[in-house]
Protein backbone atom coordinates (compact mmCIF):
# COMPACT_ATOMS: atom_id res chain seq x y z
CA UNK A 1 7.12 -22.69 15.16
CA UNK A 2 8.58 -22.94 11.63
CA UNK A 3 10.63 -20.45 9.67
CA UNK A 4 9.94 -20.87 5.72
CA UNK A 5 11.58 -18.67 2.68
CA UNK A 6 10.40 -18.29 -0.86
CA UNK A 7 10.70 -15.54 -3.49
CA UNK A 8 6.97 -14.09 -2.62
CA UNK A 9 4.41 -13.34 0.48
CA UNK A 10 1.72 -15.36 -1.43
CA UNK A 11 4.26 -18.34 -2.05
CA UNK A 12 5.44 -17.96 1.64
CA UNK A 13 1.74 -17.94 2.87
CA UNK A 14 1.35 -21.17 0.77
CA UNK A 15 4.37 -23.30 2.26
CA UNK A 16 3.48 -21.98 5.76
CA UNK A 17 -0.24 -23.11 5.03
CA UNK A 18 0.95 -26.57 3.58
CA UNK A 19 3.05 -27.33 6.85
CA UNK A 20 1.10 -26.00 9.53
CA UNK A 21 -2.32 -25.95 8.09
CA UNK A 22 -5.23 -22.82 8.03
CA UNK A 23 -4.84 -21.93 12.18
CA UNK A 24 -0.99 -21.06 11.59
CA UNK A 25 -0.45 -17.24 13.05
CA UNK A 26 2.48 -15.32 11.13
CA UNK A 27 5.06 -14.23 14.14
CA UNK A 28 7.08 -12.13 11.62
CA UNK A 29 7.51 -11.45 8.43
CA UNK A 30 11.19 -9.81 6.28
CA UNK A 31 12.02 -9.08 3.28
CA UNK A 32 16.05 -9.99 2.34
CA UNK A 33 17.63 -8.97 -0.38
CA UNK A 34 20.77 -10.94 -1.90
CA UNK A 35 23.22 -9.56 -4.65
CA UNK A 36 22.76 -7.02 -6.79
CA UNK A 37 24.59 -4.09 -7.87
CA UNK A 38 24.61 -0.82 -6.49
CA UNK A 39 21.32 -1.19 -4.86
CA UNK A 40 20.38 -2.50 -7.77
CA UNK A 41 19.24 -5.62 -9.51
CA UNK A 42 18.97 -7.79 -6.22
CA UNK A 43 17.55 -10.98 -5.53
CA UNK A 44 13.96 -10.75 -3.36
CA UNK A 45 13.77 -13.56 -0.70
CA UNK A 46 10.81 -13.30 1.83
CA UNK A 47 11.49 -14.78 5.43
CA UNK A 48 8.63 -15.59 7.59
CA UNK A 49 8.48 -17.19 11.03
CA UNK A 50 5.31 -18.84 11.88
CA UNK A 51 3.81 -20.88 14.64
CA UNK A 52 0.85 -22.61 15.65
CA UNK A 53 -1.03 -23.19 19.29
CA UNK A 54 -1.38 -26.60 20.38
CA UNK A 55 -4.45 -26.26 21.73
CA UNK A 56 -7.73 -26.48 19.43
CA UNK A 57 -8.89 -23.34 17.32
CA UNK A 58 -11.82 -20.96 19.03
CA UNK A 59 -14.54 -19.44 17.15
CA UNK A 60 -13.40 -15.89 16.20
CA UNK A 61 -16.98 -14.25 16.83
CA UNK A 62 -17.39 -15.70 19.85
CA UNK A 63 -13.85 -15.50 21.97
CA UNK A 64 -10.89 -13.01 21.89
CA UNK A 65 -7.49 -14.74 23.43
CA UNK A 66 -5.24 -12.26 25.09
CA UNK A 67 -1.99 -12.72 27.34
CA UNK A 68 -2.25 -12.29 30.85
CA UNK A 69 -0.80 -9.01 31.82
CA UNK A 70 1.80 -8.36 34.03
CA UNK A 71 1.19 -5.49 36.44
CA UNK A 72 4.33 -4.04 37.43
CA UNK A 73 3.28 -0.53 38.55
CA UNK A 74 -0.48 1.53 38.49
CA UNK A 75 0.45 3.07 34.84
CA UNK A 76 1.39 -0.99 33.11
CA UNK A 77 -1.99 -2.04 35.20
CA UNK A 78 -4.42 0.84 34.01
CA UNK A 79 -2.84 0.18 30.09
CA UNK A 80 -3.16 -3.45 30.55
CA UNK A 81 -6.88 -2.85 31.52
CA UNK A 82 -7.55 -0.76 28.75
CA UNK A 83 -6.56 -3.71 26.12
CA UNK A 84 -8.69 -5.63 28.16
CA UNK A 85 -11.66 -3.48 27.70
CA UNK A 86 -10.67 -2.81 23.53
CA UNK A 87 -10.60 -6.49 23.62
CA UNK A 88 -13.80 -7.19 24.84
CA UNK A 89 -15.37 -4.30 22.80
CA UNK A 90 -13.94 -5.63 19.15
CA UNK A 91 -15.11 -9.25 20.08
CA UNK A 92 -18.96 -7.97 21.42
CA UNK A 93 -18.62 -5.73 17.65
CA UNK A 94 -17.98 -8.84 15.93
CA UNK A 95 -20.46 -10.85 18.09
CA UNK A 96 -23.31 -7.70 16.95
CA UNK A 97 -22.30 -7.52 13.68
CA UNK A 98 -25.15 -9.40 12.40
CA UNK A 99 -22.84 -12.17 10.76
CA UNK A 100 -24.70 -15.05 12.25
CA UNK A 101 -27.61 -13.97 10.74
CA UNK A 102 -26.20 -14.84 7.29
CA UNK A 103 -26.04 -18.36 5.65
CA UNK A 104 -22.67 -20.24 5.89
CA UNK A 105 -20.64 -19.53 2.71
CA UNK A 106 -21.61 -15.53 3.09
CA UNK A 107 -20.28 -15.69 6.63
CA UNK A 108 -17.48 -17.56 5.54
CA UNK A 109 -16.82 -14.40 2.66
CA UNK A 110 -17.06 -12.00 5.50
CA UNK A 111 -14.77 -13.87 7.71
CA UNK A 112 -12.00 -13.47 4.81
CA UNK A 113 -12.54 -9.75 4.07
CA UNK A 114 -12.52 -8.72 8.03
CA UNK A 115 -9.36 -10.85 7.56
CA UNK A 116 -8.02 -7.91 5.17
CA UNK A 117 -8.85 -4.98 7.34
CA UNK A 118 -12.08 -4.37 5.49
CA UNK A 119 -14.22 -1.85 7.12
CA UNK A 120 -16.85 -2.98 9.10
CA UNK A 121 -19.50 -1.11 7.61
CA UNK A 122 -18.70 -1.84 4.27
CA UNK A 123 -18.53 -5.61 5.41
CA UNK A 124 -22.18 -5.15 6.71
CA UNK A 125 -23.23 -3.31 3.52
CA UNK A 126 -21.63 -6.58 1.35
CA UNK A 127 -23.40 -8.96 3.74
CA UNK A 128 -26.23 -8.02 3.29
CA UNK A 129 -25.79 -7.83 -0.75
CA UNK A 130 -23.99 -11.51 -0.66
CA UNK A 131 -27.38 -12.54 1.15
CA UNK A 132 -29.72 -11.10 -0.78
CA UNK A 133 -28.46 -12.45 -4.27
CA UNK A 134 -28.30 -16.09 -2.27
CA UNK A 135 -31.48 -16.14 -1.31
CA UNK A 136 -32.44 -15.76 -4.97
CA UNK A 137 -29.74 -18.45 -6.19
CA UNK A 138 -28.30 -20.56 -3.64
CA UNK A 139 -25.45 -21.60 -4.97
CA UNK A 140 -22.25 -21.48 -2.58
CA UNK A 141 -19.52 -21.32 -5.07
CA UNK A 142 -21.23 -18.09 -6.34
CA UNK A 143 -20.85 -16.00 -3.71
CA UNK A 144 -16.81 -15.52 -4.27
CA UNK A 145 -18.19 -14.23 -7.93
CA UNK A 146 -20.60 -11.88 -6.57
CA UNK A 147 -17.92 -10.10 -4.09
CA UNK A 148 -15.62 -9.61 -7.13
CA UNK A 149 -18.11 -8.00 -9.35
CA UNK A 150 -19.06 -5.81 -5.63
CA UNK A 151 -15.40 -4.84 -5.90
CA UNK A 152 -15.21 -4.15 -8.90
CA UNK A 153 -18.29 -2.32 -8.97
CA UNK A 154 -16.70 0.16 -6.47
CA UNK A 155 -13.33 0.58 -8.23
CA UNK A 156 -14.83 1.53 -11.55
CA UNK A 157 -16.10 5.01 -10.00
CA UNK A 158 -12.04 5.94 -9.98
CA UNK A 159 -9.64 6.59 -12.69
CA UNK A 160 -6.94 4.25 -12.89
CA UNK A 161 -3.47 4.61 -14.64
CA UNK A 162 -0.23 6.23 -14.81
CA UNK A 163 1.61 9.29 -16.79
CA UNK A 164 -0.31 11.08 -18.86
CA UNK A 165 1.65 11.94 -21.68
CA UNK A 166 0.47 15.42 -21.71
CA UNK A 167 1.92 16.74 -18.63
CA UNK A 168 5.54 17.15 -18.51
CA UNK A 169 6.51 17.03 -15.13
CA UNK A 170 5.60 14.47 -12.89
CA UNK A 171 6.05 14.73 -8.99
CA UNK A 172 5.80 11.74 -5.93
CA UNK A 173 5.08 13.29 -3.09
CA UNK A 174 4.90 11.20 0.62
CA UNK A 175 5.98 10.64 3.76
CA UNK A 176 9.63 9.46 4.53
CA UNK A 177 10.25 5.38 3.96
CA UNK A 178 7.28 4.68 1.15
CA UNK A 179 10.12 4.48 -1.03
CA UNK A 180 9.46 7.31 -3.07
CA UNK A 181 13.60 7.32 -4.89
CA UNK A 182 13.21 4.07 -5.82
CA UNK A 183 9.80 4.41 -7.26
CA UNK A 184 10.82 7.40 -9.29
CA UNK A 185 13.81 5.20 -10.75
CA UNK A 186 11.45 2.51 -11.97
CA UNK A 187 8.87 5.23 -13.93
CA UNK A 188 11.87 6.69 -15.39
CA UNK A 189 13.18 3.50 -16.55
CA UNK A 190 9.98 2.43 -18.32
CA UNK A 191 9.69 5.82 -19.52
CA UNK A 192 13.95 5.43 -21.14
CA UNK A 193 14.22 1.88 -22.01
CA UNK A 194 10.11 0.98 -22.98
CA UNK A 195 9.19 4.31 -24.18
CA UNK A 196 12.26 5.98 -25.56
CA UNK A 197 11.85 9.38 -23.93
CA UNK A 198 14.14 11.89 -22.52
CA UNK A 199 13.44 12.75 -19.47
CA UNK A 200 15.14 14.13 -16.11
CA UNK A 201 15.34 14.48 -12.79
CA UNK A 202 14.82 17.01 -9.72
CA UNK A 203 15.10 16.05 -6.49
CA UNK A 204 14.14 18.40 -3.54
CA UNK A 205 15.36 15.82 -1.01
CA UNK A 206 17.88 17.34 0.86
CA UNK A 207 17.56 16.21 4.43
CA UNK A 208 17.41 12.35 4.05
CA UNK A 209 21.29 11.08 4.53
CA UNK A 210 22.27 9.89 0.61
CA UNK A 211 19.29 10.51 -1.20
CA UNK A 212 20.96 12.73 -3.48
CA UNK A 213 23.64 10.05 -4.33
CA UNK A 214 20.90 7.47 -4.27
CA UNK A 215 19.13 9.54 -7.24
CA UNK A 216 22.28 10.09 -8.82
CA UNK A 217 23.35 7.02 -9.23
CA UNK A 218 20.10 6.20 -10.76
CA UNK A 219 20.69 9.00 -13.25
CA UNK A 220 23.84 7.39 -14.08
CA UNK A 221 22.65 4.10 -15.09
CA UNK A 222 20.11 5.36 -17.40
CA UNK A 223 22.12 8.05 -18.65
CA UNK A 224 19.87 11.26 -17.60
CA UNK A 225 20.53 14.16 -15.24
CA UNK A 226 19.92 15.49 -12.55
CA UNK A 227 19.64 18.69 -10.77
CA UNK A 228 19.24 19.55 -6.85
CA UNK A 229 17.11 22.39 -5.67
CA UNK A 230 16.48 23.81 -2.49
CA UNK A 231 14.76 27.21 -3.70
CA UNK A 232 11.75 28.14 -5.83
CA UNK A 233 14.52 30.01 -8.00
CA UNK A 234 16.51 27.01 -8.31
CA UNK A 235 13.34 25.09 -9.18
CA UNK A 236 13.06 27.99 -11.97
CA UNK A 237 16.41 27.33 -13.29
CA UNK A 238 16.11 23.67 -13.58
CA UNK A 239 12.50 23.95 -15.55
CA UNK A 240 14.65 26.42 -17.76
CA UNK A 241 17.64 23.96 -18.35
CA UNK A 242 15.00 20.80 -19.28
CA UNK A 243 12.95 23.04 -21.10
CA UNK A 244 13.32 21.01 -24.32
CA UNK A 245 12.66 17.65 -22.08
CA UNK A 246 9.69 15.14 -22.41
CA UNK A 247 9.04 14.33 -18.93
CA UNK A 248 10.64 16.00 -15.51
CA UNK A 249 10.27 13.80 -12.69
CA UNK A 250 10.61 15.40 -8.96
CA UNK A 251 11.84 13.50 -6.09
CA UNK A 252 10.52 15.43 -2.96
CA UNK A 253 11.87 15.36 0.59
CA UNK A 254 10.56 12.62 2.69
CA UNK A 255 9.70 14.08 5.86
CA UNK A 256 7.46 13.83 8.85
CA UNK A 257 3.74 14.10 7.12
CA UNK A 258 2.81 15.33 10.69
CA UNK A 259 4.55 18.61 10.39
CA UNK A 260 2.17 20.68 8.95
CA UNK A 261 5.16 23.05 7.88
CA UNK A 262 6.86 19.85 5.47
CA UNK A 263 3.89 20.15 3.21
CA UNK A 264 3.80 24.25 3.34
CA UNK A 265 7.71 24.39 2.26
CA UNK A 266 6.78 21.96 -0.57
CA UNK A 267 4.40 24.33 -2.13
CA UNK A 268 6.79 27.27 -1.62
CA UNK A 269 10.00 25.33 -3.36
CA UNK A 270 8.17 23.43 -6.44
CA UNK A 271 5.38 25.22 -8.72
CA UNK A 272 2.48 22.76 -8.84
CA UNK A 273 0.96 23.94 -11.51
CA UNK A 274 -1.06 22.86 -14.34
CA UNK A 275 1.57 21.16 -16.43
CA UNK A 276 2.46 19.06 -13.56
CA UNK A 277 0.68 15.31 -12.82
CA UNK A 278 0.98 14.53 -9.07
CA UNK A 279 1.29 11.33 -7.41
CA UNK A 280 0.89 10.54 -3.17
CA UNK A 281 2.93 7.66 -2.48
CA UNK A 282 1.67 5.42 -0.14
CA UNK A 283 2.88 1.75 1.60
CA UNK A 284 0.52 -0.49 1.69
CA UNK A 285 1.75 -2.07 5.17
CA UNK A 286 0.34 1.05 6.55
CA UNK A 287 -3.26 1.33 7.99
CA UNK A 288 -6.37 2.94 6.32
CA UNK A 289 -6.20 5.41 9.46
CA UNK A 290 -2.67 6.21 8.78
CA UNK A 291 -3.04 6.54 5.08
CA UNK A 292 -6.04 8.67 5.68
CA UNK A 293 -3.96 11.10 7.95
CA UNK A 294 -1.20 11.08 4.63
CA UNK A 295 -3.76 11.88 2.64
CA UNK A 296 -5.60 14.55 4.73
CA UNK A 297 -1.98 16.46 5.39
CA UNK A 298 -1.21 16.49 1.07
CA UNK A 299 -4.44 17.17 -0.04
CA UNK A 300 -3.94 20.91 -0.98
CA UNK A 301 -1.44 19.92 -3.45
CA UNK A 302 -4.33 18.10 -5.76
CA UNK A 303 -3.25 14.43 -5.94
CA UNK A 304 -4.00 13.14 -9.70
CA UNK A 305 -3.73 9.47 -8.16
CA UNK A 306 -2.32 6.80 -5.81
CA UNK A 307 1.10 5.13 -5.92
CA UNK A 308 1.33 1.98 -3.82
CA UNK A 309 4.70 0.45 -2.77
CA UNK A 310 5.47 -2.73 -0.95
CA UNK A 311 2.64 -4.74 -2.09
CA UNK A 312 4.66 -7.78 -1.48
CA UNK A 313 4.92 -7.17 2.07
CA UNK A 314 1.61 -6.44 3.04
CA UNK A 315 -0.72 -9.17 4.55
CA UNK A 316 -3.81 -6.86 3.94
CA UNK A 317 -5.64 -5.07 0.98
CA UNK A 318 -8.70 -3.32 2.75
CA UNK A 319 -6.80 -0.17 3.74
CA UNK A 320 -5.65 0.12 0.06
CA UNK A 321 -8.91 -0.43 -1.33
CA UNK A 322 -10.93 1.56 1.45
CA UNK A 323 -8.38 4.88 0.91
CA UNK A 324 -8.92 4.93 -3.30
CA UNK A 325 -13.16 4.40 -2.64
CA UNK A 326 -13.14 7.33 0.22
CA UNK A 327 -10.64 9.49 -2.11
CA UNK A 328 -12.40 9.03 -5.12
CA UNK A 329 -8.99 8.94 -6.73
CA UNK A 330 -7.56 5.81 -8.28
CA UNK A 331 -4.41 4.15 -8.49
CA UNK A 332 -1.47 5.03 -11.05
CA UNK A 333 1.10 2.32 -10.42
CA UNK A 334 1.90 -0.77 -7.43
CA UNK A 335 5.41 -1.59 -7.07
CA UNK A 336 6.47 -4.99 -5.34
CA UNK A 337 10.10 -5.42 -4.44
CA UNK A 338 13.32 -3.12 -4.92
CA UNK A 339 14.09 -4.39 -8.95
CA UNK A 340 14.51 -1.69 -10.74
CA UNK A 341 12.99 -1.53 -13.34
CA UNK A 342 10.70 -4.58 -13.26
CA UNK A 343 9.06 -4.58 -9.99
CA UNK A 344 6.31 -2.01 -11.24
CA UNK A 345 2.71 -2.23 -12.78
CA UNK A 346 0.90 0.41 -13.83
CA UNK A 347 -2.48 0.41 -11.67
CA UNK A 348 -4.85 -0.40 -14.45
CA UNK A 349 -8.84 -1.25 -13.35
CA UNK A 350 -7.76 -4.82 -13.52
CA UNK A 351 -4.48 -4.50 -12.11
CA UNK A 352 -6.51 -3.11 -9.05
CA UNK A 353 -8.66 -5.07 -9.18
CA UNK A 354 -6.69 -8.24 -9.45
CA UNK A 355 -4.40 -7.17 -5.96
CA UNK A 356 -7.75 -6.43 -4.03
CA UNK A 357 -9.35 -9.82 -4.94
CA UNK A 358 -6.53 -11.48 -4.85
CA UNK A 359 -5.55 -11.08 -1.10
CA UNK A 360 -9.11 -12.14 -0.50
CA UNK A 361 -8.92 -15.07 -1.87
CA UNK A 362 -5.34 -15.90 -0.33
């Protein structure tokens, strides 16, 4: 086992590559933050613990390793056999899949983007693209080209960007922990110091302990207010006071997306109307299932495009990529670490495009 530390993921994954070579597994992974002030301004280290089995690699279509379970009662043994039985049905899936049935360096694609929680289908679908195009040109070192321009190919049928100038107020809605406060700060930042525009806040997150003063203090530093609501008349009375504003940015309560009530007081507190641009908020350490579920539960407030946050702590890309293709809506910004403002990129085509083939090829 070996514990390494280095500003990024991808400079982590390089150092734990370079000591304990391509079969290392990645035990655990944190993100620790050093200095700062007042939350803000710190110093991003990344902390991962890795290992490696002594024993000699096996071929990942044709074995699945699991730990012996330990049967301490009729529920652990029935749960135990269950894993078994997923187990056995992901490695016959992989087994079926066809992959052997493709020459070496399209296999060896494949293997990278099932790697990244890449559907299976769509893997299938790209297979047999790769293949096709190789059989015409066989020429190994293409085949890395040909899965960009795939990519790509499926991004372009989204709009990607951020703000549009025209609409004044801007809301992030999402479930609790994306870090929706602190992605708020950083778009209002740009929007003060890059921009020059006067803007402010509203925040209708009133249940999460020192949000409010989190926002605040934010407001402080770049010098704009902020107002609290809790009503649709106090919601009125705030558009009223920045009525001469560029921009109005709205900080939403982070709640349980489950509740099917969270997203039902939403609409009843904050007019999402025509002038407003709305962004879902998404982390892309979660799964496609789970962002799918996010997505399914905020729907009815028409989402004008995808914000995705800790893209330095994520190990995969598929979910991300899989959510904007079934959505058909693109992404707005990607956010990497807790600086405010620099750790922010507005999700341009290339932008996107560049994080997707980029933790391919990593």
């Amino acid at each position: 086992m070996k514990k390494v530390l280095a500003p990024t993921m991808p400079e982590a994954m390089k150092k734990v590559r370079r000591e304990l070579g391509n079969d290392a597994v990645i035990l655990n992974s944190k993100v620790i933050y050093t200095g700062g002030f007042l939350g803000l301004f710190k110093k991003k280290q990344i902390e991962v613990v890795a290992g490696i089995d002594a024993e000699e690699p096996v071929e990942r279509e044709i074995a699945v390793t699991y730990e012996k379970p330990v049967v301490k009662n009729d529920e652990g043994k029935l749960e135990n056999e269950i894993k078994e039985l997923k187990n056995m049905v992901q490695a016959l899936s992989v087994k079926q899949s066809g992959y052997q049935d493709f020459p070496v360096p399209v296999r060896t694609m494949l293997r990278k983007l099932q790697e990244q929680d890449f559907k299976e289908s769509w893997l299938l679908e790209t297979g047999r693209m790769l293949h096709e195009k190789w059989e015409k040109h066989p020429h190994d070192q293409e085949v890395a080209k040909w899965t960009e321009q795939h990519i790509q190919s499926a991004l372009e049928q989204q709009f990607h960007g951020g703000i549009d100038a025209s609409k004044k107020y801007i809301s992030l809605i999402g479930p609790t922990g994306v870090g929706k406060t602190t992605t708020i700060a950083k778009m209002a930042a740009k929007l003060v110091m890059e921009d020059k525009k006067k803007i402010a806040f509203i925040t209708s997150d009133t249940y999460r302990i020192g949000a409010i003063e989190q926002l605040k203090t934010y407001a402080e530093l770049l010098n704009v207010p902020v107002e609290v609501i809790y009503s649709r008349e106090d919601f009125k009375t705030a558009v009223e006071r920045f009525s001469d504003f560029d921009h109005v940015l709205i900080d939403t309560a982070g709640r349980n997306y489950r509740e099917v009530q969270y997203v039902e007081d939403l609409m009843k507190t904050i007019d999402f109307n025509k002038d407003m641009q709305t962004f879902l908020v998404l982390s892309m350490t979660s799964k496609f299932k789970e962002m799918k579920t996010i997505f399914d539960r905020f729907n009815d407030l028409k989402i004008d495009g995808l914000i995705f946050t800790k893209c330095d702590e994520s190990l995969t890309v598929g979910p991300a990529f899989h959510m904007m293709i079934e959505s058909k809506i693109g992404t707005a910004y990607l956010t990497n670490g807790q600086a405010v403002p620099e750790d922010i990129k507005e999700g341009s085509l290339k932008q996107v495009k560049e994080m997707i083939t980029k933790g391919v090829k990593s």
